[in-house]
PDB file of N, CA and C in Angstrom:
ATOM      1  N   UNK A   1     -57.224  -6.149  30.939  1.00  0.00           N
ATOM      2  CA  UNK A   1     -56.826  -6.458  29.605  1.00  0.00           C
ATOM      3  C   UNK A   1     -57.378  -7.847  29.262  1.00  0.00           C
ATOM      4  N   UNK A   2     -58.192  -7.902  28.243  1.00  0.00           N
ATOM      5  CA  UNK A   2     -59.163  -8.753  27.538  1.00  0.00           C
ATOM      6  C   UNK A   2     -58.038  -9.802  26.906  1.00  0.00           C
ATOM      7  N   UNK A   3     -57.951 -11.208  27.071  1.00  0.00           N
ATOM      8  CA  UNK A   3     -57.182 -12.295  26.061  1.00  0.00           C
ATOM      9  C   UNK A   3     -58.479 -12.401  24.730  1.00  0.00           C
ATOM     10  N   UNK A   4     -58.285 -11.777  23.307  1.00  0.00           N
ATOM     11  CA  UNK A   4     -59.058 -12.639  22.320  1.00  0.00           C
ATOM     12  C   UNK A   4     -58.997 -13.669  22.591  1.00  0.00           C
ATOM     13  N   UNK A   5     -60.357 -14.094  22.118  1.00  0.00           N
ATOM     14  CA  UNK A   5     -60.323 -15.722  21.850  1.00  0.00           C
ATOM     15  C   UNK A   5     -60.122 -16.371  20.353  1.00  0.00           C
ATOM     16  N   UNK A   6     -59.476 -16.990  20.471  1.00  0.00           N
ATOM     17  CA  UNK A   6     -59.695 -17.714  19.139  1.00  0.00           C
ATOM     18  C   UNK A   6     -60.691 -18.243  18.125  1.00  0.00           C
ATOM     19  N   UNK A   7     -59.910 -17.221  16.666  1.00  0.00           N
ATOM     20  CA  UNK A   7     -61.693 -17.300  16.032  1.00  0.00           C
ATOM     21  C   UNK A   7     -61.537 -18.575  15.663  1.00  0.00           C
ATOM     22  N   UNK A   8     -63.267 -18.942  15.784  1.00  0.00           N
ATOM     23  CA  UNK A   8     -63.839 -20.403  15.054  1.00  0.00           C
ATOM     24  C   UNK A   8     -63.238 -20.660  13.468  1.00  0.00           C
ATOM     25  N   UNK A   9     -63.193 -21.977  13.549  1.00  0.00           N
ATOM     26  CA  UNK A   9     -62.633 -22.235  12.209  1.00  0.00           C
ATOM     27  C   UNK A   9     -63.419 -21.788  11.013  1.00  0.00           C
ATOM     28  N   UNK A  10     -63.083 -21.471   9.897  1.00  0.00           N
ATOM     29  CA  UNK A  10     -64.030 -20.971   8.705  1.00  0.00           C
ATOM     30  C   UNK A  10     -64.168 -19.587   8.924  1.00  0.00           C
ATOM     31  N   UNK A  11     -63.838 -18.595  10.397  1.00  0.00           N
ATOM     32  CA  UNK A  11     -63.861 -17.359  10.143  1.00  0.00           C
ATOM     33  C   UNK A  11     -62.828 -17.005   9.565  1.00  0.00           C
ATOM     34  N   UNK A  12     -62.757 -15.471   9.891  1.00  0.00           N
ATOM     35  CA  UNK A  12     -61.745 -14.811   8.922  1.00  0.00           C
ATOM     36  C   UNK A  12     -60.417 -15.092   9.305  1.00  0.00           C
ATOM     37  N   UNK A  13     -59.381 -15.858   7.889  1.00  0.00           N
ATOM     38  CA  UNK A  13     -58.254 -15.943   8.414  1.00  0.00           C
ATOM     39  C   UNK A  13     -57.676 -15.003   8.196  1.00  0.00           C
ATOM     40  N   UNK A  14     -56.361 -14.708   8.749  1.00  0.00           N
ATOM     41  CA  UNK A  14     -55.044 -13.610   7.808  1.00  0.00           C
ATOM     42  C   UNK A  14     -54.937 -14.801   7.010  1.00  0.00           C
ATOM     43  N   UNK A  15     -54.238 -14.066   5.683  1.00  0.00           N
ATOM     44  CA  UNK A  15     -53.500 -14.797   4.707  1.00  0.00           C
ATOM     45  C   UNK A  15     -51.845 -15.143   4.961  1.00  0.00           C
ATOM     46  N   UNK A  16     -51.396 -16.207   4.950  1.00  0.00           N
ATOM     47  CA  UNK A  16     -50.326 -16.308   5.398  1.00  0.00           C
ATOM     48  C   UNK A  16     -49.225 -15.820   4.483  1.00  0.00           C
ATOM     49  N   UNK A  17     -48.075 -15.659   4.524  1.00  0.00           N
ATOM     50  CA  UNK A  17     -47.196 -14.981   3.597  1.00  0.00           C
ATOM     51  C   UNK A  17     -45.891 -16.370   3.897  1.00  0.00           C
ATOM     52  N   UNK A  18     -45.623 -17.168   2.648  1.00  0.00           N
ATOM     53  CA  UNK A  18     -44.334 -17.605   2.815  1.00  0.00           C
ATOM     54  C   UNK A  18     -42.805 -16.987   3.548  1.00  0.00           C
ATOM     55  N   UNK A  19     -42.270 -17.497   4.002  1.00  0.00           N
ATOM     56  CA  UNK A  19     -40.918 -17.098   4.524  1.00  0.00           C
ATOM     57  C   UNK A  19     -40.154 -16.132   3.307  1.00  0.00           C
ATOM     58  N   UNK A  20     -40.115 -16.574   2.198  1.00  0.00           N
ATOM     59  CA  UNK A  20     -39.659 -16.240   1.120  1.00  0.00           C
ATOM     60  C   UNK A  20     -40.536 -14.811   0.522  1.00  0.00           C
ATOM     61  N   UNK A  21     -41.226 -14.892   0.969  1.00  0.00           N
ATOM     62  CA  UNK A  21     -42.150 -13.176   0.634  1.00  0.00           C
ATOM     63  C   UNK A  21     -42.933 -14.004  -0.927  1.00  0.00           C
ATOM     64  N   UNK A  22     -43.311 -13.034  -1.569  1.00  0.00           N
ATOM     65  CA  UNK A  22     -44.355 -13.665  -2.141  1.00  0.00           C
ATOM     66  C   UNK A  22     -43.515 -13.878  -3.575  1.00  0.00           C
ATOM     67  N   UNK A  23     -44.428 -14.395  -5.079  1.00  0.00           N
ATOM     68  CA  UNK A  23     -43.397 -14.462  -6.032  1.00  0.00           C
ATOM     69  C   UNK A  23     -42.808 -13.132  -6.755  1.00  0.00           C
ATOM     70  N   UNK A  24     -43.301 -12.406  -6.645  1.00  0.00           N
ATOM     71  CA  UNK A  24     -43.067 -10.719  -7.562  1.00  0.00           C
ATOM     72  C   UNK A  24     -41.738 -10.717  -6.671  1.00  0.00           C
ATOM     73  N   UNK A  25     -41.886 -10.335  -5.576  1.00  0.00           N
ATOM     74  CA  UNK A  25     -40.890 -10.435  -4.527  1.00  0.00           C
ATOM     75  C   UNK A  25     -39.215 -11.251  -4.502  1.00  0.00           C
ATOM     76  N   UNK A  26     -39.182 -12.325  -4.474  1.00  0.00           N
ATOM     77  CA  UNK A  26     -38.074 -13.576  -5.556  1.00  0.00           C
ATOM     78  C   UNK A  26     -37.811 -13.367  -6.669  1.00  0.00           C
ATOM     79  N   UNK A  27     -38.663 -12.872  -7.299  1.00  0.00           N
ATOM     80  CA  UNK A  27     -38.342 -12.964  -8.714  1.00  0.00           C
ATOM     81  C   UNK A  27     -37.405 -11.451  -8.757  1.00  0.00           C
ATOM     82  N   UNK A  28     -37.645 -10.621  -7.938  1.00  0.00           N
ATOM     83  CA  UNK A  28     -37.078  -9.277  -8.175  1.00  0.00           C
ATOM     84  C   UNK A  28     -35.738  -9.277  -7.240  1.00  0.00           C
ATOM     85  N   UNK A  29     -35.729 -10.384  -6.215  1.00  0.00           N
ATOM     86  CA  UNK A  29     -34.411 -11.062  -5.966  1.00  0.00           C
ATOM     87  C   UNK A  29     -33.247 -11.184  -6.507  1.00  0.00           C
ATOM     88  N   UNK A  30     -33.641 -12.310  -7.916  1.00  0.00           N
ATOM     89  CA  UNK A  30     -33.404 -13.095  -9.038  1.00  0.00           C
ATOM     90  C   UNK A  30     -32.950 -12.176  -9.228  1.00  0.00           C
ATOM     91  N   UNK A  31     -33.247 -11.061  -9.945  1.00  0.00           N
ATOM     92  CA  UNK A  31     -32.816 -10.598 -10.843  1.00  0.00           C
ATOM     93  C   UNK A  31     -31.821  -9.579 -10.164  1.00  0.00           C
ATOM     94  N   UNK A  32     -32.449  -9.007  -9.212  1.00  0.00           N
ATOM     95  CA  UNK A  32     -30.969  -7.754  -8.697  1.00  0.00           C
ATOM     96  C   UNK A  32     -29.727  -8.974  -8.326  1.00  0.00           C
ATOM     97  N   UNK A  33     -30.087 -10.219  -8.265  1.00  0.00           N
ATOM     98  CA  UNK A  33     -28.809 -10.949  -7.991  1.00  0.00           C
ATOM     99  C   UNK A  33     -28.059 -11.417  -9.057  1.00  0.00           C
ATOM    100  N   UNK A  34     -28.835 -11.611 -10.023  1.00  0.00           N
ATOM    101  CA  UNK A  34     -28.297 -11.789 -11.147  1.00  0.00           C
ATOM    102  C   UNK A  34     -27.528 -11.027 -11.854  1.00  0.00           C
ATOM    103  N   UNK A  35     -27.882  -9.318 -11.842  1.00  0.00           N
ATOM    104  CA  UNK A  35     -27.540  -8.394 -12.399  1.00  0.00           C
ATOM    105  C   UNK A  35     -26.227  -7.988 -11.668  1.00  0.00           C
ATOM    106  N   UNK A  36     -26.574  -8.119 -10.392  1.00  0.00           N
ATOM    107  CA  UNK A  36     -25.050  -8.300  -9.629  1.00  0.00           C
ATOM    108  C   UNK A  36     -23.739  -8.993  -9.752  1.00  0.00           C
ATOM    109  N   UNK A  37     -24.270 -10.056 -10.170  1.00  0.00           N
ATOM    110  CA  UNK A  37     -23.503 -10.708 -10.590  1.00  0.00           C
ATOM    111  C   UNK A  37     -22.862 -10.681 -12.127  1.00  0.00           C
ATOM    112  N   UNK A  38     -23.939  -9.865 -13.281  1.00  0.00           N
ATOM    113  CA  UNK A  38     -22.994  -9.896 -14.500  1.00  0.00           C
ATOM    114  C   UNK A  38     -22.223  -8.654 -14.509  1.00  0.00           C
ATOM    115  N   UNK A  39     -22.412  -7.996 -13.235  1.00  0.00           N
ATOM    116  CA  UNK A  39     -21.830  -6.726 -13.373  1.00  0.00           C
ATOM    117  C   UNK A  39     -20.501  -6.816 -12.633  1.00  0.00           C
ATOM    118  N   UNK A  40     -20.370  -7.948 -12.164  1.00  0.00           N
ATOM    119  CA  UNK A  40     -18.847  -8.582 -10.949  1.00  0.00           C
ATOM    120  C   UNK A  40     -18.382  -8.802 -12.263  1.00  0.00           C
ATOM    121  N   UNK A  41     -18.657  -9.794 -12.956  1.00  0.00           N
ATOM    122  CA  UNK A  41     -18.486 -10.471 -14.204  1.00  0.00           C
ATOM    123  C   UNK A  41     -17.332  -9.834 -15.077  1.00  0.00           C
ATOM    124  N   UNK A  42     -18.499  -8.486 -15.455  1.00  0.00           N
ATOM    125  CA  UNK A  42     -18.029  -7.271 -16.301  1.00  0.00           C
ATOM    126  C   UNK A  42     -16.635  -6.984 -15.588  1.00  0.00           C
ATOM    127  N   UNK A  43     -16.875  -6.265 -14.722  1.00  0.00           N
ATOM    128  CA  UNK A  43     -15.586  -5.538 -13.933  1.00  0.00           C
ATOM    129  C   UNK A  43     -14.421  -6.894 -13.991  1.00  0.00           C
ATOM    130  N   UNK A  44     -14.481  -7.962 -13.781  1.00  0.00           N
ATOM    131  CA  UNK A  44     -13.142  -8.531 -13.610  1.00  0.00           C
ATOM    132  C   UNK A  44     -12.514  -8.711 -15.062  1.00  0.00           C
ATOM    133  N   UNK A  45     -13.905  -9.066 -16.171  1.00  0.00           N
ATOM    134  CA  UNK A  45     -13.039  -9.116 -17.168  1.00  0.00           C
ATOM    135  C   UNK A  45     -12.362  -8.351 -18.206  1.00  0.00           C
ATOM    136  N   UNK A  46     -12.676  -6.983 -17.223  1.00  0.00           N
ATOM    137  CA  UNK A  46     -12.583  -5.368 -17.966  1.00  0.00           C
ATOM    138  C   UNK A  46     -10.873  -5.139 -17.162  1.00  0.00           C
ATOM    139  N   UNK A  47     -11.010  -5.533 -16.281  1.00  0.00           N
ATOM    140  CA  UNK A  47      -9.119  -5.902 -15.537  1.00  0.00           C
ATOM    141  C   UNK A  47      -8.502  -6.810 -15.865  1.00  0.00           C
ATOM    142  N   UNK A  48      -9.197  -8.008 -16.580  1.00  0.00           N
ATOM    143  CA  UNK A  48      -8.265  -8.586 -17.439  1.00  0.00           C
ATOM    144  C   UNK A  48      -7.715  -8.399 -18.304  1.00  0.00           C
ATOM    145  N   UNK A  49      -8.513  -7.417 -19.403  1.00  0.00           N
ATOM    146  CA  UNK A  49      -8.153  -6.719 -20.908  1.00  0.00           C
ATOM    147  C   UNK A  49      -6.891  -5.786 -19.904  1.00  0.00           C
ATOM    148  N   UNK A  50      -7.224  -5.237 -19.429  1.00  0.00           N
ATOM    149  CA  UNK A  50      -6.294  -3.998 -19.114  1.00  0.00           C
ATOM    150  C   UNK A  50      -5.121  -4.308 -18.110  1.00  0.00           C
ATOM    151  N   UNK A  51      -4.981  -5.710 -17.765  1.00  0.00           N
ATOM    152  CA  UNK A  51      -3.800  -6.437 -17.181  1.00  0.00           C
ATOM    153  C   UNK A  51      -2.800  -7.140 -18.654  1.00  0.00           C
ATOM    154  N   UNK A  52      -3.780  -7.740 -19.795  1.00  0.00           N
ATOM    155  CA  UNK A  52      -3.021  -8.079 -20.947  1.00  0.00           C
ATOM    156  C   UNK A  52      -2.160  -7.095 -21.740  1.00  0.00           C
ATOM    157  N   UNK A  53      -3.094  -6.087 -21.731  1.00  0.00           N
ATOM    158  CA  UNK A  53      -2.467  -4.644 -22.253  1.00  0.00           C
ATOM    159  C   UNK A  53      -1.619  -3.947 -21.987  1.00  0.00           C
ATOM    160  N   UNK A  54      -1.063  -4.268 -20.460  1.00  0.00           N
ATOM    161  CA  UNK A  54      -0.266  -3.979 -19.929  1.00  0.00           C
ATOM    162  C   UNK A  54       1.115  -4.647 -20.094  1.00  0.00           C
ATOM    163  N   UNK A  55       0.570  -6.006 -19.869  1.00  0.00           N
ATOM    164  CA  UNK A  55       1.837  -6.771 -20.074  1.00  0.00           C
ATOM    165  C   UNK A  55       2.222  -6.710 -21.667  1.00  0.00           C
ATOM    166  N   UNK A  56       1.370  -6.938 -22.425  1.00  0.00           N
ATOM    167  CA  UNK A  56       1.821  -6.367 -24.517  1.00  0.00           C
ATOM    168  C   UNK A  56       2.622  -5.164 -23.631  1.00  0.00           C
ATOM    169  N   UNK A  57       1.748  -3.928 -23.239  1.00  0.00           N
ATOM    170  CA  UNK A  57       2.883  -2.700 -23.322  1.00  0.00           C
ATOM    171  C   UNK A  57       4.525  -3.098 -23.316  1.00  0.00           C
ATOM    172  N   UNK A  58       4.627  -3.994 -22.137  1.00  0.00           N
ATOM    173  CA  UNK A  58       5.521  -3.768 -21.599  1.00  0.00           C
ATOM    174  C   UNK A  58       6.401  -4.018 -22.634  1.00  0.00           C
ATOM    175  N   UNK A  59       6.153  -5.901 -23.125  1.00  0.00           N
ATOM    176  CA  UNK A  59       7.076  -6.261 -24.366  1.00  0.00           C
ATOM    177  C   UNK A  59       7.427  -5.594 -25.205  1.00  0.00           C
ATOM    178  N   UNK A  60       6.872  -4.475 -25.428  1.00  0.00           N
ATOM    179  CA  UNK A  60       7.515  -3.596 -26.603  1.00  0.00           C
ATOM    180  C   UNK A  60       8.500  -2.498 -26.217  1.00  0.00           C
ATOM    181  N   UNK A  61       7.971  -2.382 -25.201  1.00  0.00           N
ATOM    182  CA  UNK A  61       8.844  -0.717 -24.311  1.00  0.00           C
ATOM    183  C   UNK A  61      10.423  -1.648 -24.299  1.00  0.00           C
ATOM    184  N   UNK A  62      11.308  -0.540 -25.527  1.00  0.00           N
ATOM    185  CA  UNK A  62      12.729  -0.684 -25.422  1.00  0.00           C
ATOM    186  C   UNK A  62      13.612  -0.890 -23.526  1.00  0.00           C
ATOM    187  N   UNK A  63      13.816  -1.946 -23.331  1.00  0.00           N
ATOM    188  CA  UNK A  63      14.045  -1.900 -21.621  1.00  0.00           C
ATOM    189  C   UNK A  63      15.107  -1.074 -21.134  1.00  0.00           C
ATOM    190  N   UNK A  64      16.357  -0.495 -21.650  1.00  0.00           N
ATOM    191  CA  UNK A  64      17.254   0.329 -21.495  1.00  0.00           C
ATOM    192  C   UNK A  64      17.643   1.498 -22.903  1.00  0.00           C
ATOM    193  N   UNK A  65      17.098   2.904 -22.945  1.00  0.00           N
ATOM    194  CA  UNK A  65      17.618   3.565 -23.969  1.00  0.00           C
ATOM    195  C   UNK A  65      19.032   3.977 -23.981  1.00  0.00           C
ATOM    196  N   UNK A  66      19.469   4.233 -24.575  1.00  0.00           N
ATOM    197  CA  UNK A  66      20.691   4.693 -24.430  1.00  0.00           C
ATOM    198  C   UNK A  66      20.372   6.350 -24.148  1.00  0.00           C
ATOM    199  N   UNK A  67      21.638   6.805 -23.283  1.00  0.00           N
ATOM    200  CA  UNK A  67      21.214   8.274 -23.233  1.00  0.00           C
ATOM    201  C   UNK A  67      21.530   9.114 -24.158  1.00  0.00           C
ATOM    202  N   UNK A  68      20.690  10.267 -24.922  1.00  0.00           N
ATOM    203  CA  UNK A  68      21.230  11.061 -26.085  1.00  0.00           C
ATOM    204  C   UNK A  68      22.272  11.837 -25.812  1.00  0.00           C
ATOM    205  N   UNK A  69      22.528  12.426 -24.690  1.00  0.00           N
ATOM    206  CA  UNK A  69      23.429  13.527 -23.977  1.00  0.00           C
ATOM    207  C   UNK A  69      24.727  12.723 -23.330  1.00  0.00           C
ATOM    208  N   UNK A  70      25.757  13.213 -23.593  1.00  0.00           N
ATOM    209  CA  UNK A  70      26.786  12.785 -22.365  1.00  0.00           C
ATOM    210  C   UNK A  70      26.893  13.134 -21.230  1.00  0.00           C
ATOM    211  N   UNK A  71      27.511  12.267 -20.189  1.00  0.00           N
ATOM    212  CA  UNK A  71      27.070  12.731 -18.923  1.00  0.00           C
ATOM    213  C   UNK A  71      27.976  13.772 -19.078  1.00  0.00           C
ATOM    214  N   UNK A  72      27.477  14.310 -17.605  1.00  0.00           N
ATOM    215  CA  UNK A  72      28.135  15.765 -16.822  1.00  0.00           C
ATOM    216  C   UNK A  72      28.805  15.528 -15.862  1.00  0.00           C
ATOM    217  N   UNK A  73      30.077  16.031 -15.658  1.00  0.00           N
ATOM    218  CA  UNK A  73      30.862  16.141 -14.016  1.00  0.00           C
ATOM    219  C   UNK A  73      29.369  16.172 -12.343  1.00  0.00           C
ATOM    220  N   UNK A  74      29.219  15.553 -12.307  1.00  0.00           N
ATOM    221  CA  UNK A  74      28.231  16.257 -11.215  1.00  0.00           C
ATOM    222  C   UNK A  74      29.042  16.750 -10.217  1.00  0.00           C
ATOM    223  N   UNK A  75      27.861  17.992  -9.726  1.00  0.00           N
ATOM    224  CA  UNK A  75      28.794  18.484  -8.792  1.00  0.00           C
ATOM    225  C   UNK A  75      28.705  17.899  -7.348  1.00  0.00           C
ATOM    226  N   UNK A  76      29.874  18.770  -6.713  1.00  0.00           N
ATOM    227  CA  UNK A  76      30.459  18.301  -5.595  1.00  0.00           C
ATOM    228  C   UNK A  76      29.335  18.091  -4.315  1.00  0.00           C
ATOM    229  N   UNK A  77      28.825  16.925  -3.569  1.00  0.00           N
ATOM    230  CA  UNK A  77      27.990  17.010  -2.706  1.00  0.00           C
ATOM    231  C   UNK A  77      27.674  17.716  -1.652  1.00  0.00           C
ATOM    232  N   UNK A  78      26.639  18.427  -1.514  1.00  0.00           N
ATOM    233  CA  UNK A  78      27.073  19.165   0.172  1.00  0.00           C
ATOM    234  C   UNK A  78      27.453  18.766   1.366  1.00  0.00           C
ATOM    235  N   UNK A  79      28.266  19.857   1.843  1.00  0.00           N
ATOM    236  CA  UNK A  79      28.134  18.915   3.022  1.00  0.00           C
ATOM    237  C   UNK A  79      27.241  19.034   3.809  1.00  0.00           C
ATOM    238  N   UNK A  80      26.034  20.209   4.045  1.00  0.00           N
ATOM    239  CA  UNK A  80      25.492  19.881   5.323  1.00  0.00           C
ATOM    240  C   UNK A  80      23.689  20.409   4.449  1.00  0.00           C
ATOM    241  N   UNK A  81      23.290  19.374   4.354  1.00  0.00           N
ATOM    242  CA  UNK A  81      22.034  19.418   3.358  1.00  0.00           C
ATOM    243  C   UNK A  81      21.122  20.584   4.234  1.00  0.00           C
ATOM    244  N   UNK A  82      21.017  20.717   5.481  1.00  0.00           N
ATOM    245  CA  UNK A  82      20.270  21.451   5.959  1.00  0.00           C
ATOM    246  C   UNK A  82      20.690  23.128   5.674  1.00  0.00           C
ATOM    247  N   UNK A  83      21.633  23.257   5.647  1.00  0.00           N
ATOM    248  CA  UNK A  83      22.163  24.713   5.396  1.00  0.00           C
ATOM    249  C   UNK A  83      21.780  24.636   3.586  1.00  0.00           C
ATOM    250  N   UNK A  84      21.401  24.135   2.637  1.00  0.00           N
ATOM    251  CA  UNK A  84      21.008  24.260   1.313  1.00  0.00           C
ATOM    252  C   UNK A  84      19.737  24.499   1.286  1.00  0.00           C
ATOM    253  N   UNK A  85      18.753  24.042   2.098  1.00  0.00           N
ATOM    254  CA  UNK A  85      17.570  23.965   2.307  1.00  0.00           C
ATOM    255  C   UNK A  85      17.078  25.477   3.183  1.00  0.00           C
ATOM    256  N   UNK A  86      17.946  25.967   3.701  1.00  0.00           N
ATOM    257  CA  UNK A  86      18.494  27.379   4.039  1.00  0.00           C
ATOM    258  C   UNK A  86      17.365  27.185   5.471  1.00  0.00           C
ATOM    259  N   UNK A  87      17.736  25.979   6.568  1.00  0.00           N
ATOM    260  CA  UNK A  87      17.133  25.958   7.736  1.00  0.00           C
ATOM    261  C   UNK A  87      17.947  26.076   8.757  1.00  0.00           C
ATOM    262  N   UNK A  88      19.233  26.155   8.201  1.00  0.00           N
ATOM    263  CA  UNK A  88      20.267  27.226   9.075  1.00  0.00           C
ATOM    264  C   UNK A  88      21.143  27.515   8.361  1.00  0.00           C
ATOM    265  N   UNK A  89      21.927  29.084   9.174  1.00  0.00           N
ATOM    266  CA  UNK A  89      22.686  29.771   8.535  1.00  0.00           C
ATOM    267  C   UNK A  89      23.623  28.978   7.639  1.00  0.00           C
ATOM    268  N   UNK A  90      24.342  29.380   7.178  1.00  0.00           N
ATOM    269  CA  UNK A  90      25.766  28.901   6.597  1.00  0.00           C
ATOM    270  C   UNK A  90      26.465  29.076   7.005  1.00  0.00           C
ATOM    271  N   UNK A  91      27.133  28.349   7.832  1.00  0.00           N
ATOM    272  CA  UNK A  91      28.254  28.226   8.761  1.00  0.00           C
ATOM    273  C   UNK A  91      29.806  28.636   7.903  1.00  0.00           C
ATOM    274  N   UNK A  92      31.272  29.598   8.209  1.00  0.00           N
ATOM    275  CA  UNK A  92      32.113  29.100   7.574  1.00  0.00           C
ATOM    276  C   UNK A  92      32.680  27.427   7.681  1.00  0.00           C
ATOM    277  N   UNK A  93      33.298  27.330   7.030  1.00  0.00           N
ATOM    278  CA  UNK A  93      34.181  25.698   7.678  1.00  0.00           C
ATOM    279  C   UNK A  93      35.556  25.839   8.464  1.00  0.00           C
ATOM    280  N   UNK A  94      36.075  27.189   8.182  1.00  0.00           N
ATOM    281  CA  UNK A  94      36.970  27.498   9.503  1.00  0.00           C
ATOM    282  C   UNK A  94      36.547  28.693  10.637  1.00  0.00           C
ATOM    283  N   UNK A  95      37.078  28.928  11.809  1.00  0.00           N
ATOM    284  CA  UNK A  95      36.174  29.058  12.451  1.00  0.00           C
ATOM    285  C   UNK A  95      36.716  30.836  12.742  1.00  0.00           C
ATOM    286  N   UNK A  96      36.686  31.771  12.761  1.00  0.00           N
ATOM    287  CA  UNK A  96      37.193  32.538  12.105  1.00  0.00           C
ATOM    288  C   UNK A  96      37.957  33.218  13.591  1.00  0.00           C
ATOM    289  N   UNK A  97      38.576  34.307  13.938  1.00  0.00           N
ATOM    290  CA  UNK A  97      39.305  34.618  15.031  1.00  0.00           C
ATOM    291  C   UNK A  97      38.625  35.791  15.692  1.00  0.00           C
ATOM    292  N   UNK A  98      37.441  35.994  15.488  1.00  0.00           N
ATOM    293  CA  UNK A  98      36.839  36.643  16.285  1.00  0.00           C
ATOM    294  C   UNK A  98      36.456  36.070  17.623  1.00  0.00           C
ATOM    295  N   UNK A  99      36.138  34.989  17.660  1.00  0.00           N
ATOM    296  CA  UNK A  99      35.328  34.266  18.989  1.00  0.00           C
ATOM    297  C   UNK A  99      36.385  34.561  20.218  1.00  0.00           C
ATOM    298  N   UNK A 100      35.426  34.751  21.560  1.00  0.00           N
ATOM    299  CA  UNK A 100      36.376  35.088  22.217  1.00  0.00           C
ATOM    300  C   UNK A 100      37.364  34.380  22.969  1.00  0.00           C
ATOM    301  N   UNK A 101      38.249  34.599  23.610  1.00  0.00           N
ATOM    302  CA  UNK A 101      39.389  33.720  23.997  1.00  0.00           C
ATOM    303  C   UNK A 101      38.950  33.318  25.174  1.00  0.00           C
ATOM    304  N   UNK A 102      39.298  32.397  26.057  1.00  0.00           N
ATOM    305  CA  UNK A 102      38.913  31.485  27.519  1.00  0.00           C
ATOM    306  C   UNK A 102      39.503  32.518  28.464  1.00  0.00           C
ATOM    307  N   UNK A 103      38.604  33.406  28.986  1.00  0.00           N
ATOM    308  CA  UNK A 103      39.190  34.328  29.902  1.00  0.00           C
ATOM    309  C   UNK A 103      38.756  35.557  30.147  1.00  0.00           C
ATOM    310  N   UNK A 104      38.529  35.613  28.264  1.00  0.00           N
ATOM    311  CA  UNK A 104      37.946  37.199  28.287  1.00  0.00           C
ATOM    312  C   UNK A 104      36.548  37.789  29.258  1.00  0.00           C
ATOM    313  N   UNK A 105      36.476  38.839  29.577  1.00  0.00           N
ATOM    314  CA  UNK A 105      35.487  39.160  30.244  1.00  0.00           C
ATOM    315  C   UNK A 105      33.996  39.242  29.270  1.00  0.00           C
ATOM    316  N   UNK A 106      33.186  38.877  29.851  1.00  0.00           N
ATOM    317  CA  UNK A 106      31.998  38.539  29.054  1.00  0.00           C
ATOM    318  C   UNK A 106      31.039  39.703  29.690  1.00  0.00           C
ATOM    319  N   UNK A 107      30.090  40.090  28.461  1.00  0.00           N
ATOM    320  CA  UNK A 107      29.080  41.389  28.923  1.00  0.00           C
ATOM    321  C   UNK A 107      28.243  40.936  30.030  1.00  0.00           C
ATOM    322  N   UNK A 108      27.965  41.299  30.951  1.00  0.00           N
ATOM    323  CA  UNK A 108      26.827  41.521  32.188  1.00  0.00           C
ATOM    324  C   UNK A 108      24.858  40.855  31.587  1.00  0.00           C
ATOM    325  N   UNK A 109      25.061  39.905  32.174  1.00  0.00           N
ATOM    326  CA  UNK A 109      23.736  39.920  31.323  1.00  0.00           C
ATOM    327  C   UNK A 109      22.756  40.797  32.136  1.00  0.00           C
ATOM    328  N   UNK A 110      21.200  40.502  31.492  1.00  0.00           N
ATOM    329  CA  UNK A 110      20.386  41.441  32.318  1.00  0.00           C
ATOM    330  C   UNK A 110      19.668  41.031  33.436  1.00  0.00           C
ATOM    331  N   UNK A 111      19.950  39.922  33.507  1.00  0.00           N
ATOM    332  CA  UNK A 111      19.214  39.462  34.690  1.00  0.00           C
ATOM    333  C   UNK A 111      20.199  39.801  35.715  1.00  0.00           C
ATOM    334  N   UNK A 112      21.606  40.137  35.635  1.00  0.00           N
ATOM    335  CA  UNK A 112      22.417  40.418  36.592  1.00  0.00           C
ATOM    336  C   UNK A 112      23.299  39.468  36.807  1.00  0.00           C
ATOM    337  N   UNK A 113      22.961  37.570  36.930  1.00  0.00           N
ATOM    338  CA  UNK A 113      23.658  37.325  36.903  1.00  0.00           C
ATOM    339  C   UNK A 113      25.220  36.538  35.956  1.00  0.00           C
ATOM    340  N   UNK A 114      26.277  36.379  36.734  1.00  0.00           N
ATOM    341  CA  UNK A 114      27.438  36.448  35.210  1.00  0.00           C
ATOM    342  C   UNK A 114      27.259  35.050  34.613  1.00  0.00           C
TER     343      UNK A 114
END
């Protein structure tokens, strides 16, 4: 593998390119930065109108109406929200006299044992 040598002065140079790229280049910088920026601009002061507007709303909105209707008895609360929602049966609240008594003989299960 051959090292070039370094061409003599007055031959062909490359053209060097600034760090900054050339002017078409900056200038098209400029401007997408600029445009960026009136468009931040735009948007905040498009949330300002519509933060003032908000607050006017508010001042006018009557803060308590009165209600047109009289109230209603509401009814009685449940007691067991899950049985309304019907994710279990409905239990009675007394317990009724079928269940069997402490003693009684109980059916055989199938595995055999009692």
């Amino acid at each position: 593998m051959a090292i070039p040598s370094p061409a003599p002065d007055g031959a062909a140079e490359t053209p060097s390119a600034p760090l900054g790229g050339t002017r078409a280049e900056a200038m098209q910088r400029l401007q997408v930065g600029a445009s960026l920026l009136l468009g931040i601009v735009l948007i905040v002061g498009l949330a300002n109108v519509i933060e003032e507007r908000a607050k006017q709303s508010d001042k006018t909105v009557v803060a308590e109406a009165a209600a047109t209707v009289a109230p209603t008895a509401a009814a009685a609360p449940a007691n067991d929200p899950l049985a309304d929602a019907g994710v279990v049966p409905d239990l009675p609240a007394q317990p009724s006299g079928t269940a069997s008594a402490p003693g009684a003989t109980q059916p055989a299960r199938i595995d055999g044992s009692q």
